[in-house]
N, C-alpha and C. Protein backbone atom coordinates (compact mmCIF):
# COMPACT_ATOMS: atom_id res chain seq x y z
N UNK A 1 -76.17 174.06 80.60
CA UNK A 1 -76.92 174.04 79.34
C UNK A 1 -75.98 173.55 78.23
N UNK A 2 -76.53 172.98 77.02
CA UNK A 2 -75.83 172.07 75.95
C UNK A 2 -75.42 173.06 75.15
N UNK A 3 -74.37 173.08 74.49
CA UNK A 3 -73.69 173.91 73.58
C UNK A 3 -74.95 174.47 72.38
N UNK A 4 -75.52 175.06 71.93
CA UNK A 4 -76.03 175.64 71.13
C UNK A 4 -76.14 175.40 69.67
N UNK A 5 -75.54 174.06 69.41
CA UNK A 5 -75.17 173.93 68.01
C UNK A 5 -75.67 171.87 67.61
N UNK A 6 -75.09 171.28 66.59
CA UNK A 6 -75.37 169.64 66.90
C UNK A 6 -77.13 169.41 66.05
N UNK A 7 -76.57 167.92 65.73
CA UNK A 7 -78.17 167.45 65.32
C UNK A 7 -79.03 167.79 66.39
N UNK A 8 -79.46 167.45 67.20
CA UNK A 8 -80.40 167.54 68.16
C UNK A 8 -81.02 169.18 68.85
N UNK A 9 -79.85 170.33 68.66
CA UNK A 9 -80.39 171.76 68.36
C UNK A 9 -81.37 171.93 67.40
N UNK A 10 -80.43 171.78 66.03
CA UNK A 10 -81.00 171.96 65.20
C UNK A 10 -82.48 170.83 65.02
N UNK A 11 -82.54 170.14 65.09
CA UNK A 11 -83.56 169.12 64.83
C UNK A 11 -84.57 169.87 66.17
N UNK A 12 -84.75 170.06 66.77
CA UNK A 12 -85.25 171.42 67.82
C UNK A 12 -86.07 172.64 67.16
N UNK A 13 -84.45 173.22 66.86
CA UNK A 13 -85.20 174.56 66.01
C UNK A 13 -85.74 174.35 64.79
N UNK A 14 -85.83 173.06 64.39
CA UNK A 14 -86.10 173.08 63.05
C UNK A 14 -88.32 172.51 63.24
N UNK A 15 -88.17 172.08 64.00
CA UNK A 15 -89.34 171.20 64.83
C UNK A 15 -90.26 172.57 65.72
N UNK A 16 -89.56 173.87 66.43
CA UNK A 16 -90.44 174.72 66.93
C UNK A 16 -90.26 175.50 66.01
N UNK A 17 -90.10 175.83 64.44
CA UNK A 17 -90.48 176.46 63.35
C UNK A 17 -92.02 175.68 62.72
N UNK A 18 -92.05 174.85 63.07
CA UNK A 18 -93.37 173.98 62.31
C UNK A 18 -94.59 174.44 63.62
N UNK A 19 -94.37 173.41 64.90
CA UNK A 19 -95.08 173.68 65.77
C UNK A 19 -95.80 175.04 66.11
N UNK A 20 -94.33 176.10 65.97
CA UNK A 20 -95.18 177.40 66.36
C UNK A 20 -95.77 178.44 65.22
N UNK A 21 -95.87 177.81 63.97
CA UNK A 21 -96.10 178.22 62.57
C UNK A 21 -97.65 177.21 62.95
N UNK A 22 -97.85 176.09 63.39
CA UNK A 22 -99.00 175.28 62.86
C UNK A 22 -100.00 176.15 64.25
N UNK A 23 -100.01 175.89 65.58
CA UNK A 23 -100.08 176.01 66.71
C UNK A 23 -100.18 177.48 67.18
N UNK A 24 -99.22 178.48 66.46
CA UNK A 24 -99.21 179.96 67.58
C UNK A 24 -98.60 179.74 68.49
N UNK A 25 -97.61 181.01 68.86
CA UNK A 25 -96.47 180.76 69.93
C UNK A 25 -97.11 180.11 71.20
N UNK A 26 -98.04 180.69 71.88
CA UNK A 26 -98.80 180.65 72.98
C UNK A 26 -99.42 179.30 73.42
N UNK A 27 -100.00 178.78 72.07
CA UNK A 27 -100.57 177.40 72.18
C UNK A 27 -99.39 176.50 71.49
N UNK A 28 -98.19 176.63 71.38
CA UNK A 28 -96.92 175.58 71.15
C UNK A 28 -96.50 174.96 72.24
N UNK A 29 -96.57 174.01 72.26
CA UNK A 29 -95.91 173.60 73.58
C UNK A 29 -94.78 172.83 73.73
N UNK A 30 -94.22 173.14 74.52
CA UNK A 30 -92.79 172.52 74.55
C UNK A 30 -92.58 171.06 74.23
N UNK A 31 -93.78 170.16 74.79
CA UNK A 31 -93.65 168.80 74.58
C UNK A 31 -93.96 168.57 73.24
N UNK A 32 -94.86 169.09 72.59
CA UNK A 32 -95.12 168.78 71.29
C UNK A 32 -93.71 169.52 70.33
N UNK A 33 -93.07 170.50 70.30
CA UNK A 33 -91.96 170.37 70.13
C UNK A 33 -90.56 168.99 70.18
N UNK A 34 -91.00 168.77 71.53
CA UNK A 34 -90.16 167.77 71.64
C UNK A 34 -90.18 166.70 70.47
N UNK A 35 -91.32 166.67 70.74
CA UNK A 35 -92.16 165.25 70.03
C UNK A 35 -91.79 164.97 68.43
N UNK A 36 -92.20 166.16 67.85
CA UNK A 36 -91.71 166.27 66.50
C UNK A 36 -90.12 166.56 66.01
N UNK A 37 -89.06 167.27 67.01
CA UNK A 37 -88.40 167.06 66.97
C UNK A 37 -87.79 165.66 67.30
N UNK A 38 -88.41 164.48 67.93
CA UNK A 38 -87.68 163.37 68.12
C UNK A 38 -87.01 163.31 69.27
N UNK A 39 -87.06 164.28 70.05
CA UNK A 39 -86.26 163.88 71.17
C UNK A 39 -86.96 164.27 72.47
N UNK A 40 -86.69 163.61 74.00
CA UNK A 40 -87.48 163.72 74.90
C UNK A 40 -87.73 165.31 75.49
N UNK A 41 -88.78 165.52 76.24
CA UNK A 41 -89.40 166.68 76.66
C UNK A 41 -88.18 167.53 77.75
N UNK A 42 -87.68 166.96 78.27
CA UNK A 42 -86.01 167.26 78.77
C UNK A 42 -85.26 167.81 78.13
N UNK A 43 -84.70 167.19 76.93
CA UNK A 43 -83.85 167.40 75.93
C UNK A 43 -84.00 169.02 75.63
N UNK A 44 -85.18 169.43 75.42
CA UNK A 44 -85.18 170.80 75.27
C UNK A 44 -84.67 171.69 76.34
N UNK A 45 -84.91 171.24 77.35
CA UNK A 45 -84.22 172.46 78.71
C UNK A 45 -82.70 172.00 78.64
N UNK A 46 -82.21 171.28 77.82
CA UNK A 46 -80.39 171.19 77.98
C UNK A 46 -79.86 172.39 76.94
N UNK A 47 -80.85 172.78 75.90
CA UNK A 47 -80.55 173.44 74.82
C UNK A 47 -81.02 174.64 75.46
N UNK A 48 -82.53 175.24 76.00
CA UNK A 48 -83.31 176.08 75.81
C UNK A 48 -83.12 176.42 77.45
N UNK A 49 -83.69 177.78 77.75
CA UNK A 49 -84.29 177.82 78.88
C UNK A 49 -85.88 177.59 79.06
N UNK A 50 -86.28 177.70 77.77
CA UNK A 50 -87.51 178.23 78.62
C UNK A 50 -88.32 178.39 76.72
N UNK A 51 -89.76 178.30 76.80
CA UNK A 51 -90.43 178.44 75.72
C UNK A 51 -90.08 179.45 74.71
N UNK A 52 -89.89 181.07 75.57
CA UNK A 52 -89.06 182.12 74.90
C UNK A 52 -87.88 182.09 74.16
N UNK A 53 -87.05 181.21 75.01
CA UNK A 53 -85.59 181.01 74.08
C UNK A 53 -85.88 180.30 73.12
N UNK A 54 -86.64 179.09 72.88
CA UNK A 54 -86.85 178.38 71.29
C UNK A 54 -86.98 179.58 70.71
N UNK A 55 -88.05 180.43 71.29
CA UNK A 55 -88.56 180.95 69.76
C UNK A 55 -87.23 182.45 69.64
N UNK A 56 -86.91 183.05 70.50
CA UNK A 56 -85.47 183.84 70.12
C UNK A 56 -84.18 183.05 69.38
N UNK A 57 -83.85 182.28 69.64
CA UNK A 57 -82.85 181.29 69.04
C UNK A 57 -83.73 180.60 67.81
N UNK A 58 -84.47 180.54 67.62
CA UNK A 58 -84.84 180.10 66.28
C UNK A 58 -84.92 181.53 65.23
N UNK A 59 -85.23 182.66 65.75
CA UNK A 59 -85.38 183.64 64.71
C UNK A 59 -83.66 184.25 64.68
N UNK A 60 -82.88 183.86 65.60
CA UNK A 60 -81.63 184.55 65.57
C UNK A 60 -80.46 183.31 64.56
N UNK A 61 -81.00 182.45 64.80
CA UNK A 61 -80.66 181.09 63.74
C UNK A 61 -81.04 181.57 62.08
N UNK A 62 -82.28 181.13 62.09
CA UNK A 62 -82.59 181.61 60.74
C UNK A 62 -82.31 182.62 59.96
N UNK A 63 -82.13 183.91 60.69
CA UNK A 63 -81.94 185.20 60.46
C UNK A 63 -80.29 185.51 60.03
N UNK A 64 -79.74 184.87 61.25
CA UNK A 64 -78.23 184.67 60.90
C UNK A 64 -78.15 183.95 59.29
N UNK A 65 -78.39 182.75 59.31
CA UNK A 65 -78.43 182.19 57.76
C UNK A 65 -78.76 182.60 56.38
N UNK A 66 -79.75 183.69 57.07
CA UNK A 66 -80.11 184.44 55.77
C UNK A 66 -79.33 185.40 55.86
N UNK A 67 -78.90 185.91 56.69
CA UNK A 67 -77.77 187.17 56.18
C UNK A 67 -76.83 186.87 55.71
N UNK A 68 -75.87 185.79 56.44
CA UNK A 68 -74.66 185.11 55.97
C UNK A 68 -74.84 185.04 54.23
N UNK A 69 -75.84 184.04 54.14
CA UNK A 69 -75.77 183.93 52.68
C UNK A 69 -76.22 184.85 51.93
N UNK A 70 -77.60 185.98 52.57
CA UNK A 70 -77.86 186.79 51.29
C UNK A 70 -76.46 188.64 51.09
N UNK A 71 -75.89 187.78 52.70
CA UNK A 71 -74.88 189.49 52.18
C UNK A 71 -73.76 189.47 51.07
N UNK A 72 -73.44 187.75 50.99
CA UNK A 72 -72.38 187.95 49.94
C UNK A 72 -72.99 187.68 48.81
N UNK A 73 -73.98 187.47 48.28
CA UNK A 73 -74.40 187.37 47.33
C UNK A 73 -74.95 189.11 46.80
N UNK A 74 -75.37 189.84 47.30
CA UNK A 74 -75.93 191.45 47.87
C UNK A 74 -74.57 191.80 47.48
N UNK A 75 -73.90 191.81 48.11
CA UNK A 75 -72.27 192.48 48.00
C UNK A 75 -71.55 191.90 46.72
N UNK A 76 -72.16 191.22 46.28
CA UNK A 76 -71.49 190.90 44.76
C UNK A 76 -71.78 191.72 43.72
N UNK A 77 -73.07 192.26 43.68
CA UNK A 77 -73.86 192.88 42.65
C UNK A 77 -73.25 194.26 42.96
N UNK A 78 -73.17 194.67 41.02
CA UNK A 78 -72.45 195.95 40.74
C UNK A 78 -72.47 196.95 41.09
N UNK A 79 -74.00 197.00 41.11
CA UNK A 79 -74.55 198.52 41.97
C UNK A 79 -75.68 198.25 42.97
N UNK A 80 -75.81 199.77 43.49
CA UNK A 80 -77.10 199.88 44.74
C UNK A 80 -78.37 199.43 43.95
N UNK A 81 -78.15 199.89 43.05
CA UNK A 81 -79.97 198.98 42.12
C UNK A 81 -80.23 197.32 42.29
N UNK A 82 -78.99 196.54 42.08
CA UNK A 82 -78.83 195.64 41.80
C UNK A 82 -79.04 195.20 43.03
N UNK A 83 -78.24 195.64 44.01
CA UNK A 83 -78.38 195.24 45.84
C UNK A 83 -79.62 195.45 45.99
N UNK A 84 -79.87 196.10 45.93
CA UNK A 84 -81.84 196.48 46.27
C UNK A 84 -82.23 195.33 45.78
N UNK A 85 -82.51 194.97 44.34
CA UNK A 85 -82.97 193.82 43.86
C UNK A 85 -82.83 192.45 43.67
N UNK A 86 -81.64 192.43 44.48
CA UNK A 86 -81.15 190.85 44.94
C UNK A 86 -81.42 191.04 46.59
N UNK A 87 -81.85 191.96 47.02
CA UNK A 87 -82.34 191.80 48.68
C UNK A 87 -83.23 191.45 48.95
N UNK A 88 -84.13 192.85 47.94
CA UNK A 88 -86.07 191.97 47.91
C UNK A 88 -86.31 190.75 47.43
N UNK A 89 -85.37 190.09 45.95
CA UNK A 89 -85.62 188.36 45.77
C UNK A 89 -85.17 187.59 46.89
N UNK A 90 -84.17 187.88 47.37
CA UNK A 90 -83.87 187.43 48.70
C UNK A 90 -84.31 187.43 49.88
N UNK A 91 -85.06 188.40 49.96
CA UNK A 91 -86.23 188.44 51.17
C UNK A 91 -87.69 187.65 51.11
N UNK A 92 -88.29 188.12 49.78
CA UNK A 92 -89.37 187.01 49.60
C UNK A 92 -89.02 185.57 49.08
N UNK A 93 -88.02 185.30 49.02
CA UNK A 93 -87.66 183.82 48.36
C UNK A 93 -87.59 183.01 49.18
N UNK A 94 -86.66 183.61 50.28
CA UNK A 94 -86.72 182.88 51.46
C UNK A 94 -87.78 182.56 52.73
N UNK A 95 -88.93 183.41 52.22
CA UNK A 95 -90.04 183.33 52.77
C UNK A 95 -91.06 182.47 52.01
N UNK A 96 -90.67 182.43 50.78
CA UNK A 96 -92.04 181.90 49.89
C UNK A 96 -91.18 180.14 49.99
N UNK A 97 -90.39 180.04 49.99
CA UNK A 97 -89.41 178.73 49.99
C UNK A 97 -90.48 177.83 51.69
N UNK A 98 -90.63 178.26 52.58
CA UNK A 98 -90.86 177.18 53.64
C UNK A 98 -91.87 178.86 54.59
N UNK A 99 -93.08 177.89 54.26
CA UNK A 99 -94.30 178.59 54.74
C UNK A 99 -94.41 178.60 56.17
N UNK A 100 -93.98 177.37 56.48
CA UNK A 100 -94.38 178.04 58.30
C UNK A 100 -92.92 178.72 58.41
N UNK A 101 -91.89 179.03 58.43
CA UNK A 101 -91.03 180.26 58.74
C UNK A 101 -91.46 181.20 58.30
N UNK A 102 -92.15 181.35 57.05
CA UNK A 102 -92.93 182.59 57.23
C UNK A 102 -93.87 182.90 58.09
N UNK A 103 -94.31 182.15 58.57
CA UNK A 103 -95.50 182.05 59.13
C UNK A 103 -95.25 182.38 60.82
N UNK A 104 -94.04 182.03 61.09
CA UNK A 104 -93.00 182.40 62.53
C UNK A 104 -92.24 183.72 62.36
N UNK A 105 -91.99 184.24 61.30
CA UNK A 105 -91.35 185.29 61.32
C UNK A 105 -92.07 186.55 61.06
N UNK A 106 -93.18 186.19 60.48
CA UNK A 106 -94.02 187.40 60.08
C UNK A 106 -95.07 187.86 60.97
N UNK A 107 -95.62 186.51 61.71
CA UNK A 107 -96.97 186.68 62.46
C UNK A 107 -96.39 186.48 64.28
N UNK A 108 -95.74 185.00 64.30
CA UNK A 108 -95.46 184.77 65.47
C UNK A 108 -94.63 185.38 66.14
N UNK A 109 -93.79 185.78 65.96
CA UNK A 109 -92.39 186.79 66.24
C UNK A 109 -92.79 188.05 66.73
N UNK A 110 -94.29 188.26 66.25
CA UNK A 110 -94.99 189.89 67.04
C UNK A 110 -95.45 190.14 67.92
N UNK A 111 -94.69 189.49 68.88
CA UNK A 111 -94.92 189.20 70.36
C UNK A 111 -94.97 190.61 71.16
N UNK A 112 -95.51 190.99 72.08
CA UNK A 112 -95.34 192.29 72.79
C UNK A 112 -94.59 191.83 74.31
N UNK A 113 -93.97 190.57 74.45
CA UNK A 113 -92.99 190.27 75.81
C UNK A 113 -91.50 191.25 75.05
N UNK A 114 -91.40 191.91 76.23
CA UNK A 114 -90.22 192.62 75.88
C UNK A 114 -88.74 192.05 76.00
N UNK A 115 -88.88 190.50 76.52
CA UNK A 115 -87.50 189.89 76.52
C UNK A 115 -87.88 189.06 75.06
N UNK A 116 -88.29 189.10 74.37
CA UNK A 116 -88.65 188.46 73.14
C UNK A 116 -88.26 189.72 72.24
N UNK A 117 -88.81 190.52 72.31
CA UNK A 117 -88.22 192.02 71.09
C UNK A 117 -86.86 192.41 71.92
N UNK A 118 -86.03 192.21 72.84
CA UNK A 118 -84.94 192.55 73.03
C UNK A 118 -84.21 190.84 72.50
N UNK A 119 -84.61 189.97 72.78
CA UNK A 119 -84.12 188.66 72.02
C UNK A 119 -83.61 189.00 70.97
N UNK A 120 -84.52 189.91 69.59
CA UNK A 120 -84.46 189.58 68.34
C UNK A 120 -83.94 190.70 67.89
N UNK A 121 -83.59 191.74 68.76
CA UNK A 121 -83.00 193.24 68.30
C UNK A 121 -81.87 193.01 67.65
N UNK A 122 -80.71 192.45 67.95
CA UNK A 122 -79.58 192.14 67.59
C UNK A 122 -79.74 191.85 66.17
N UNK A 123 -80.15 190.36 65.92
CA UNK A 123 -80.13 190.14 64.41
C UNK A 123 -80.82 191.02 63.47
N UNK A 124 -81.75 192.06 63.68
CA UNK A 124 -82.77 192.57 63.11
C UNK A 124 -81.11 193.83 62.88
N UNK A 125 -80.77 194.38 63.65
CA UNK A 125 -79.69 195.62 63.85
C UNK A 125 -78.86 195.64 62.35
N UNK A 126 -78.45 193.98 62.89
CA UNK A 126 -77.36 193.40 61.66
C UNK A 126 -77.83 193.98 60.03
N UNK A 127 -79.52 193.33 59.88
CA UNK A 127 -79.88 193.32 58.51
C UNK A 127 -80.46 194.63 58.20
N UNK A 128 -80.92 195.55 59.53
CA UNK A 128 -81.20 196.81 59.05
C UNK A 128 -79.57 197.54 58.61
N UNK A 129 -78.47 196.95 58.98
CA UNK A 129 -77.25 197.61 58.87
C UNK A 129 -77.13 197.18 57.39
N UNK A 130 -77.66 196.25 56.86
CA UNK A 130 -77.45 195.85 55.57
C UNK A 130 -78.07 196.79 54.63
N UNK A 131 -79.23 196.55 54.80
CA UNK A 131 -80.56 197.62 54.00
C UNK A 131 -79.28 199.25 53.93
N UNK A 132 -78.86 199.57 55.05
CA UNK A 132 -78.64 200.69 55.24
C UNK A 132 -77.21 200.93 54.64
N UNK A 133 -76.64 200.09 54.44
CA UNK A 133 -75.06 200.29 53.27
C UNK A 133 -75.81 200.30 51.77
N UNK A 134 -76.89 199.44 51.63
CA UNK A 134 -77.00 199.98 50.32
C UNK A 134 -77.46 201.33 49.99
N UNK A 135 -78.45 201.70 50.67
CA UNK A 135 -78.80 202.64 50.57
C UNK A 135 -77.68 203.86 50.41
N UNK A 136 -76.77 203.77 51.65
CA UNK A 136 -75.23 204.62 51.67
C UNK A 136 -74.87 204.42 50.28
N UNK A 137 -74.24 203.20 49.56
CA UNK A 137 -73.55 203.23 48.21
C UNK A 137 -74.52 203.90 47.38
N UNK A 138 -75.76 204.04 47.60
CA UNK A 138 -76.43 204.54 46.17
C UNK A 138 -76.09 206.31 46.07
N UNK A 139 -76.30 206.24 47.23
CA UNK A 139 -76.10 207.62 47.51
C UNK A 139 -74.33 208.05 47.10
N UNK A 140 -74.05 207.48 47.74
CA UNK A 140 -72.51 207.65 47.33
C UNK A 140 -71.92 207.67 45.95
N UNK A 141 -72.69 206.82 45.17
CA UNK A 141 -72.18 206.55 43.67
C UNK A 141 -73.25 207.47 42.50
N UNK A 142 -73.92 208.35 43.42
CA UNK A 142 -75.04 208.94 42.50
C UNK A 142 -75.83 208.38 42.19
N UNK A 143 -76.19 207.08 42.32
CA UNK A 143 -77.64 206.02 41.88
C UNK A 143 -78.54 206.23 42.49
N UNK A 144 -78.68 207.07 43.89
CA UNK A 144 -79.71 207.57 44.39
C UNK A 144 -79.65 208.82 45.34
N UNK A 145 -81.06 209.24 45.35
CA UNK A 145 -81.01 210.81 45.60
C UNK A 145 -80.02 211.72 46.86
N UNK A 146 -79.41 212.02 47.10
CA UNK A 146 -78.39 212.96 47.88
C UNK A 146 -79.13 213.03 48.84
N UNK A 147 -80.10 213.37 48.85
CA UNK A 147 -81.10 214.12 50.03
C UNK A 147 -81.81 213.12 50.55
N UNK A 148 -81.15 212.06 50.66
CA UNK A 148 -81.58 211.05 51.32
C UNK A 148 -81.95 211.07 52.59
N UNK A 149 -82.58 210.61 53.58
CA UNK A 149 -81.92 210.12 55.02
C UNK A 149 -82.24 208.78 54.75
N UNK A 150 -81.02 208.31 55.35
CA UNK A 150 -80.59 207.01 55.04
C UNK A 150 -81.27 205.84 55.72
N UNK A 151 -81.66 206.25 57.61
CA UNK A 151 -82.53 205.28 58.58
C UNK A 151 -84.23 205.73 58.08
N UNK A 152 -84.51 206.43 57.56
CA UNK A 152 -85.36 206.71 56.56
C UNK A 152 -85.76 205.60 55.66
N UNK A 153 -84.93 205.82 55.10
CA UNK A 153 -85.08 205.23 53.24
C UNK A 153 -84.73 203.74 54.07
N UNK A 154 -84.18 202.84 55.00
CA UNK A 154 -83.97 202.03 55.35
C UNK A 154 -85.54 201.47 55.93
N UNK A 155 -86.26 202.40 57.16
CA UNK A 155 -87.26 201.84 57.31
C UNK A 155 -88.11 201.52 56.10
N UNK A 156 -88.33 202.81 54.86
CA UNK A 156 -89.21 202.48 54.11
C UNK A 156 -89.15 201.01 53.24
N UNK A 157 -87.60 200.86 53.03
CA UNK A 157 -87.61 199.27 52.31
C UNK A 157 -87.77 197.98 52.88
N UNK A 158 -87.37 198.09 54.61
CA UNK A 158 -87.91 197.32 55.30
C UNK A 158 -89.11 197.24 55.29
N UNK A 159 -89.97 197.83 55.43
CA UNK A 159 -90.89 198.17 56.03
C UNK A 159 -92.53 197.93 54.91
N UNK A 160 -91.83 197.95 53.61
CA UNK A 160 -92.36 197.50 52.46
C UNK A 160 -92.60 196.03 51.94
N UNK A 161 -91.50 195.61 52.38
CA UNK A 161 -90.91 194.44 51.99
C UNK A 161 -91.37 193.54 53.09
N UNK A 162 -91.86 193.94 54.32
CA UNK A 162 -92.25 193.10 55.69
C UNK A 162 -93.81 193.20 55.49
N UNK A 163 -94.45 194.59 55.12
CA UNK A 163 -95.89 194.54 55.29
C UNK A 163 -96.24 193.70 53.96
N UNK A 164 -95.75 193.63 52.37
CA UNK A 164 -95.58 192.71 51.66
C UNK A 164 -95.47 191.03 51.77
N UNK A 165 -94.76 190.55 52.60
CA UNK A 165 -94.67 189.59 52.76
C UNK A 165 -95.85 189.04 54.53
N UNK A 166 -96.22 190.15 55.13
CA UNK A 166 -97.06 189.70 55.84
C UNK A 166 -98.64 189.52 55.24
N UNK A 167 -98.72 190.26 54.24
CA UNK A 167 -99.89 190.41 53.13
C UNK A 167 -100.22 188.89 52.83
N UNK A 168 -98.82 188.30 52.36
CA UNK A 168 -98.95 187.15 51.47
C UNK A 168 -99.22 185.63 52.92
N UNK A 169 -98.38 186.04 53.46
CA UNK A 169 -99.07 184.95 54.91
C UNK A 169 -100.33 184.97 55.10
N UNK A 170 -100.94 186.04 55.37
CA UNK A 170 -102.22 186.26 55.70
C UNK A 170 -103.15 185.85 54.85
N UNK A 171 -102.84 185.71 53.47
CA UNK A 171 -103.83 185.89 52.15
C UNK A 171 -104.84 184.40 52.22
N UNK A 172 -105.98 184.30 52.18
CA UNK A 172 -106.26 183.16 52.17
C UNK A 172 -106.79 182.61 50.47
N UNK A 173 -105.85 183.61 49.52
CA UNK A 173 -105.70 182.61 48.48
C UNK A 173 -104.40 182.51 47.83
N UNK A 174 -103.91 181.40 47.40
CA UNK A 174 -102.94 181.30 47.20
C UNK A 174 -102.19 182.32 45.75
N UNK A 175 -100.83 182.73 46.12
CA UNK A 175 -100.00 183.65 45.09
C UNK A 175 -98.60 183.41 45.36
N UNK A 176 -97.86 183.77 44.52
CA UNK A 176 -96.19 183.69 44.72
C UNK A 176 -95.94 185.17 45.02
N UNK A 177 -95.17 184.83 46.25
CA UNK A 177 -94.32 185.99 47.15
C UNK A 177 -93.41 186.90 46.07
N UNK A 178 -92.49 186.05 45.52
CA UNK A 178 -91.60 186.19 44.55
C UNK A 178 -92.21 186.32 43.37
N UNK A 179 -93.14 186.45 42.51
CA UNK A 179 -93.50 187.22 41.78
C UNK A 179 -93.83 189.05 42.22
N UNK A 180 -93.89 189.49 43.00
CA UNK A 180 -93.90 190.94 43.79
C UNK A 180 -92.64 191.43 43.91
N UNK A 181 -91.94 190.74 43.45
CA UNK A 181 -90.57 191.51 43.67
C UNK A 181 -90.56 192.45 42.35
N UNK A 182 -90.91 192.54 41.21
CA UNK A 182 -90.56 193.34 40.57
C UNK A 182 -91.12 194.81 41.13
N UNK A 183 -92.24 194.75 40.86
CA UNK A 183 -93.31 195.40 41.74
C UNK A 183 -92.73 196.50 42.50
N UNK A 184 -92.32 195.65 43.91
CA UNK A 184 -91.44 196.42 44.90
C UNK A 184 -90.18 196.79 44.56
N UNK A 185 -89.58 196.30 43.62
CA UNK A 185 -88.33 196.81 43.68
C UNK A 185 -88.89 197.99 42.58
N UNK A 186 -89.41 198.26 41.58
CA UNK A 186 -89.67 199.25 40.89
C UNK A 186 -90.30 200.83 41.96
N UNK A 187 -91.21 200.37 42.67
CA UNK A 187 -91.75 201.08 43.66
C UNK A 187 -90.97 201.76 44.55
N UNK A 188 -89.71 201.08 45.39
CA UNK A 188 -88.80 201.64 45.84
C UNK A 188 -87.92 202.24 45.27
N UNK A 189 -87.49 201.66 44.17
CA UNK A 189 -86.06 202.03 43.41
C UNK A 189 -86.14 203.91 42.92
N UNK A 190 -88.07 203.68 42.14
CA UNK A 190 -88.26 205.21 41.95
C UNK A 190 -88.48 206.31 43.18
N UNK A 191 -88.47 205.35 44.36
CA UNK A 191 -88.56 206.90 45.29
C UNK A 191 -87.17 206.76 45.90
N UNK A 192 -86.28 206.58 45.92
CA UNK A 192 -84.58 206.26 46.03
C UNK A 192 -83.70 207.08 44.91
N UNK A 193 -84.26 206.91 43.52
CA UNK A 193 -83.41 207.08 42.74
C UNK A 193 -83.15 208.55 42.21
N UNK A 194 -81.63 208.91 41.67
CA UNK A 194 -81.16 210.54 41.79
C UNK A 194 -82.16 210.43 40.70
N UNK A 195 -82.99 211.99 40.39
CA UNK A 195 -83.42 212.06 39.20
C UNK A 195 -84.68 211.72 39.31
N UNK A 196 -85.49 210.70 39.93
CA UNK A 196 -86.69 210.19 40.00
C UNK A 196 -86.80 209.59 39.14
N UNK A 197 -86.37 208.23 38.81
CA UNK A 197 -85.72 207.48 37.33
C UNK A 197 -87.05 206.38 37.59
């Protein structure tokens, strides 16, 4: 199998983000992948094994990219308020930015094959580990309530922030993702914060 990386990966994963956003995982097909990616129906089994791996390596791609870039930007900001609120712009931005990845990450990705949710556990681990340091610093610095539990307060911001942005995929009229961030971050911040602020 071909190294994992190169124009022709990427021009791949970038091609079964459209296909299986336009199409549905099920009815994507490998050749029409090919196709729009530009390169022959072969070409994909040097990269891929198999229909499953596009779509695991495309959410472990993307996912990686968004963490890379949204953790140091997250880790810049002064406090846990601030992390909270550069996570949620960062979560719907990057969703409202290119509609069929939303459209692959929110809908298609909810696959019930269990080598597909063990595919995507890993990167998901990473960004729940993210959610879950801020939460730790708030707590830690007094910005939010003591009596926390932390995989708690982690699902709830995930978990807000995912049924939120699956809302807006689904919607069949058009709205900005990223206008809801205040919204949510106000919504969370007051059930997080010491004091009930």
């Amino acid at each position: 199998m071909a190294r994992k990386s190169g124009d022709k990966y990427r021009a791949i994963i970038e091609a079964a983000v459209k296909v299986i956003a336009e199409y549905g995982y099920h009815n994507a097909q490998v050749s029409r992948i090919a196709r729009e990616a530009g390169v022959a129906d072969g070409t994909i089994y040097l990269y891929f094994r198999n229909k499953e791996d596009v779509l695991i390596s495309l959410f472990r791609v993307k996912m990686g990219e968004f963490i890379e870039a949204g953790e140091k930007e997250i880790r810049a900001c002064p406090g846990a308020g601030e992390q909270l609120a550069r996570l949620i712009h960062l979560h719907f931005a990057n969703l409202e930015a290119d509609r069929h990845l939303a459209q692959v990450m929110q809908i298609q990705l909810r696959q019930p094959d269990p080598a597909i949710r063990r595919g995507i556990a890993e990167p998901l681990r990473v960004y729940f580990r993210l959610i879950e340091e801020i939460v730790r610093r708030g707590v830690e610095t007094g910005e939010f309530r003591p009596d926390l539990d932390v995989r708690l307060a982690r699902q709830m911001i995930f978990g807000t922030m995912d049924e939120v942005a699956t809302c807006w995929v689904m919607s069949s009229r058009p709205y900005s993702l990223v206008a809801r961030e205040g919204a949510v971050y106000d919504l969370l911040h007051r059930a997080l914060a010491a004091g009930g602020a």
